[in-house]
Protein backbone atom coordinates (compact mmCIF):
# COMPACT_ATOMS: atom_id res chain seq x y z
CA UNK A 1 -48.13 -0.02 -62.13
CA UNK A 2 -46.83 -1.50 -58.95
CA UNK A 3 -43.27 -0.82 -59.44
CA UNK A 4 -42.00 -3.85 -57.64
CA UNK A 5 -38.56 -4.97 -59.44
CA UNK A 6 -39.08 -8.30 -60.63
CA UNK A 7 -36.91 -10.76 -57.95
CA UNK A 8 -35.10 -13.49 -58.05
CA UNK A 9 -34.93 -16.30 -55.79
CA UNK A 10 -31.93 -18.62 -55.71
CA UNK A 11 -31.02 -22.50 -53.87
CA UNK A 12 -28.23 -24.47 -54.27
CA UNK A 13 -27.02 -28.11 -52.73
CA UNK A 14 -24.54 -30.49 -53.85
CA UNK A 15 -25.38 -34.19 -54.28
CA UNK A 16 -23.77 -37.06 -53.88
CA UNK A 17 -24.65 -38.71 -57.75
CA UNK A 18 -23.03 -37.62 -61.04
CA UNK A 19 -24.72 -34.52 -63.14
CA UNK A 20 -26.01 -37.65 -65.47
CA UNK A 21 -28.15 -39.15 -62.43
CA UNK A 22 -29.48 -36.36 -61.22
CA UNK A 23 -30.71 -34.99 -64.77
CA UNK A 24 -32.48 -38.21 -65.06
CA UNK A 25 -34.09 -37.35 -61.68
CA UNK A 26 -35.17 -33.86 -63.27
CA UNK A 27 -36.51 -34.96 -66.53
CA UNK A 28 -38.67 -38.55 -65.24
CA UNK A 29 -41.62 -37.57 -64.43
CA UNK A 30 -42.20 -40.32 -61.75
CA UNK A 31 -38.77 -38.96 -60.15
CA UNK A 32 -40.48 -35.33 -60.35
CA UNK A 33 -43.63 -36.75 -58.43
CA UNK A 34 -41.19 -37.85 -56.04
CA UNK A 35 -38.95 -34.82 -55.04
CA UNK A 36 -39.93 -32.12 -56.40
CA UNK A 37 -42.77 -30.89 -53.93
CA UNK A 38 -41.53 -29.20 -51.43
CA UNK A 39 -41.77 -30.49 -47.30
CA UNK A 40 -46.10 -30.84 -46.85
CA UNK A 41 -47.15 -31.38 -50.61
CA UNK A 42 -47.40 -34.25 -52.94
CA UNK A 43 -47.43 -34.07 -56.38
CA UNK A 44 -49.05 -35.96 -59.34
CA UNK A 45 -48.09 -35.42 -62.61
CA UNK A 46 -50.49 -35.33 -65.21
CA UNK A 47 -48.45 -34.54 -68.72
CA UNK A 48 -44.89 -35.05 -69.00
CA UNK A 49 -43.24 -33.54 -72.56
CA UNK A 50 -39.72 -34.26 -71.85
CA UNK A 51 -38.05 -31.85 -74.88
CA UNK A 52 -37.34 -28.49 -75.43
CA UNK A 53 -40.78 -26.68 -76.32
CA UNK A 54 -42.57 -29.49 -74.59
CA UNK A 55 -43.61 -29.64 -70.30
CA UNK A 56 -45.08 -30.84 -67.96
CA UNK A 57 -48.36 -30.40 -65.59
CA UNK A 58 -48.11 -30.84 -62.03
CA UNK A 59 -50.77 -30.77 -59.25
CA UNK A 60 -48.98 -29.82 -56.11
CA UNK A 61 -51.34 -30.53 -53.02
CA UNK A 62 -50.87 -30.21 -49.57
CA UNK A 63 -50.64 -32.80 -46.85
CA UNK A 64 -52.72 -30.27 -44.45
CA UNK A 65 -55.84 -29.00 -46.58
CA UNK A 66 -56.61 -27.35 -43.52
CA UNK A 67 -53.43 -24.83 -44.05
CA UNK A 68 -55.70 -23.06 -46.66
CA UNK A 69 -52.60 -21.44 -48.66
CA UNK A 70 -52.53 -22.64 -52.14
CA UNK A 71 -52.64 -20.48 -55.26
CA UNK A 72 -54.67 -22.73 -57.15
CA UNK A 73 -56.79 -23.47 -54.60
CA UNK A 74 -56.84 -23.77 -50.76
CA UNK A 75 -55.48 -27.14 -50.73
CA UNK A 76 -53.14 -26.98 -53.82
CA UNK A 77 -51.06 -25.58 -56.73
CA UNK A 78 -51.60 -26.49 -59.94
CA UNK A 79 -48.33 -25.44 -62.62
CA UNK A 80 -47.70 -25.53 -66.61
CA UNK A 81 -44.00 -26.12 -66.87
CA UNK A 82 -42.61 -25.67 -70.17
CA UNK A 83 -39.17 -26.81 -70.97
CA UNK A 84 -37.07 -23.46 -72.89
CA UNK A 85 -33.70 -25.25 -72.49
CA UNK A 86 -32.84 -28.89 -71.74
CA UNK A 87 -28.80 -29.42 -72.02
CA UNK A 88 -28.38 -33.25 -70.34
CA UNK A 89 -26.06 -33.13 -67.46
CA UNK A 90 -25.76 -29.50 -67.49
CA UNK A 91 -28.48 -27.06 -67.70
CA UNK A 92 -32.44 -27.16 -67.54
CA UNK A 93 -34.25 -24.01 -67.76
CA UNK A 94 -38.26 -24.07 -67.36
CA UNK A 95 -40.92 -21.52 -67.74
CA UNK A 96 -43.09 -21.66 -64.96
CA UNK A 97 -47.02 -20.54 -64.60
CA UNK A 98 -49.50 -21.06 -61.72
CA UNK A 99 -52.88 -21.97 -62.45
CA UNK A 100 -54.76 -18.70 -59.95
CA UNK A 101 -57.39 -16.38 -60.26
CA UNK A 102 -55.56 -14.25 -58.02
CA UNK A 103 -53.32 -11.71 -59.95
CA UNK A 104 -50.32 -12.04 -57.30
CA UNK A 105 -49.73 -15.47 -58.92
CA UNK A 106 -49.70 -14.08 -62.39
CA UNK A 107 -47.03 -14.38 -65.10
CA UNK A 108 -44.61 -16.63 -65.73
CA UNK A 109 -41.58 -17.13 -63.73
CA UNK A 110 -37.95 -19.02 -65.09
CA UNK A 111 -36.36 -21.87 -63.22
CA UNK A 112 -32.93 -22.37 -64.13
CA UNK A 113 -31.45 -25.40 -62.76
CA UNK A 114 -27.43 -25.73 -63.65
CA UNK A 115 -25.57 -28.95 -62.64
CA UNK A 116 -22.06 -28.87 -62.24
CA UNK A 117 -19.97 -32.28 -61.42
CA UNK A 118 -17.56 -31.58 -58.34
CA UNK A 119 -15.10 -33.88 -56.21
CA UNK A 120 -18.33 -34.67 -53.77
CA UNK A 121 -20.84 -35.44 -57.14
CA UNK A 122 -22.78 -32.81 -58.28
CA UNK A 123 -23.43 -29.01 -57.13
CA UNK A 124 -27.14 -28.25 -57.86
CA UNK A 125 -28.05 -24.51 -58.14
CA UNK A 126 -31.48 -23.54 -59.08
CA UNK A 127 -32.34 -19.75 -59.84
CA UNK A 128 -36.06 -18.78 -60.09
CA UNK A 129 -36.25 -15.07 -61.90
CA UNK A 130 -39.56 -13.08 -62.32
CA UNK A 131 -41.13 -14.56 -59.06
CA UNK A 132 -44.74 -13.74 -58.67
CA UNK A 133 -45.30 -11.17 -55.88
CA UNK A 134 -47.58 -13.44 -54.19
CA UNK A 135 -45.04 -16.36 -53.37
CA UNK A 136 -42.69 -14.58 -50.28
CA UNK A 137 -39.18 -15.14 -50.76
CA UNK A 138 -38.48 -16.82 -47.43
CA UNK A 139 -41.27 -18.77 -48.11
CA UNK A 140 -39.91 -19.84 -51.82
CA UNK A 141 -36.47 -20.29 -50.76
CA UNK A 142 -37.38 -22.88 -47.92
CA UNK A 143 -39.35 -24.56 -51.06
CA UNK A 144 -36.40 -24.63 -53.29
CA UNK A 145 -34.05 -25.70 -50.37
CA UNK A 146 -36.29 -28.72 -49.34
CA UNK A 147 -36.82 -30.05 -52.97
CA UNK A 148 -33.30 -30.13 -53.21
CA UNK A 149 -32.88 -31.76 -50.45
CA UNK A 150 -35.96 -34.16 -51.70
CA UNK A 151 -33.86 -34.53 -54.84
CA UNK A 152 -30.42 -35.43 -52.95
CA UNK A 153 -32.24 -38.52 -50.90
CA UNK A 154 -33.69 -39.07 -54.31
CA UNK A 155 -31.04 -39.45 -56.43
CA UNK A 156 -28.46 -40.97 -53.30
CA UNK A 157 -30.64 -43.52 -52.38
């Protein structure tokens, strides 16, 4: 085997909206579509489950086809989401797989996003553990960082 410890790759903002809003924001799909790709990617959703054991599908694309990085394929990411935990206003936790044929992409990764209200609205930390070795951290934590902040103009608007 490889013997790479599985990572863990970590983002956190606070947002100016109350734990309730912004788990609205995470569990709509249309909401999804709108902040959760990251800076140079759109996203369409095409099933939304929104309950524990249920999920959602989401084709990630990029803006620039021409950038030629997706794991999917060159222009995009395609990801099965299931939902393992959905506690409103506090706690989501998702299951994460890529749609590749390359094996760096393989397995499934967990997204645990935790909301906690503070004097400014709401502190939004998401942890992503078991990270497939093809996604570079720097990479995935300028991801996370800019979906949060796609989720703060989201929900403050």
């Amino acid at each position: 085997m490889g013997g790479e410890e599985p990572r863990t790759d970590r983002g956190t903002r606070t947002v100016r909206a109350s734990a309730a809003a912004v788990y609205r924001a995470m569990t709509d799909p249309g909401s999804l579509e709108a902040w959760l790709p990251p800076e140079g990617m759109t996203g369409r959703m095409e099933r939304f489950e929104p309950w524990a054991g249920g999920g959602f599908r989401m084709v990630l694309t990029y803006l620039d086809p021409a950038a030629g990085h997706g794991k999917t394929s060159d222009a995009s990411d395609v990801t099965d989401v299931g939902f393992a935990e959905l506690v409103p206003g506090e706690r989501i936790v998702q299951r994460v797989a890529f749609e590749s044929e390359d094996p760096a992409f393989a397995g499934t990764m967990t997204m645990t996003w935790r909301l906690a209200e503070t004097e400014d609205g709401t502190e939004v930390t998401v942890e992503a553990t078991d990270v497939p070795r093809g996604i570079s951290q720097a990479d995935h934590e300028d991801g996370l960082a800019s979906s949060l902040a796609n989720l703060a103009a989201h929900v403050e608007a």
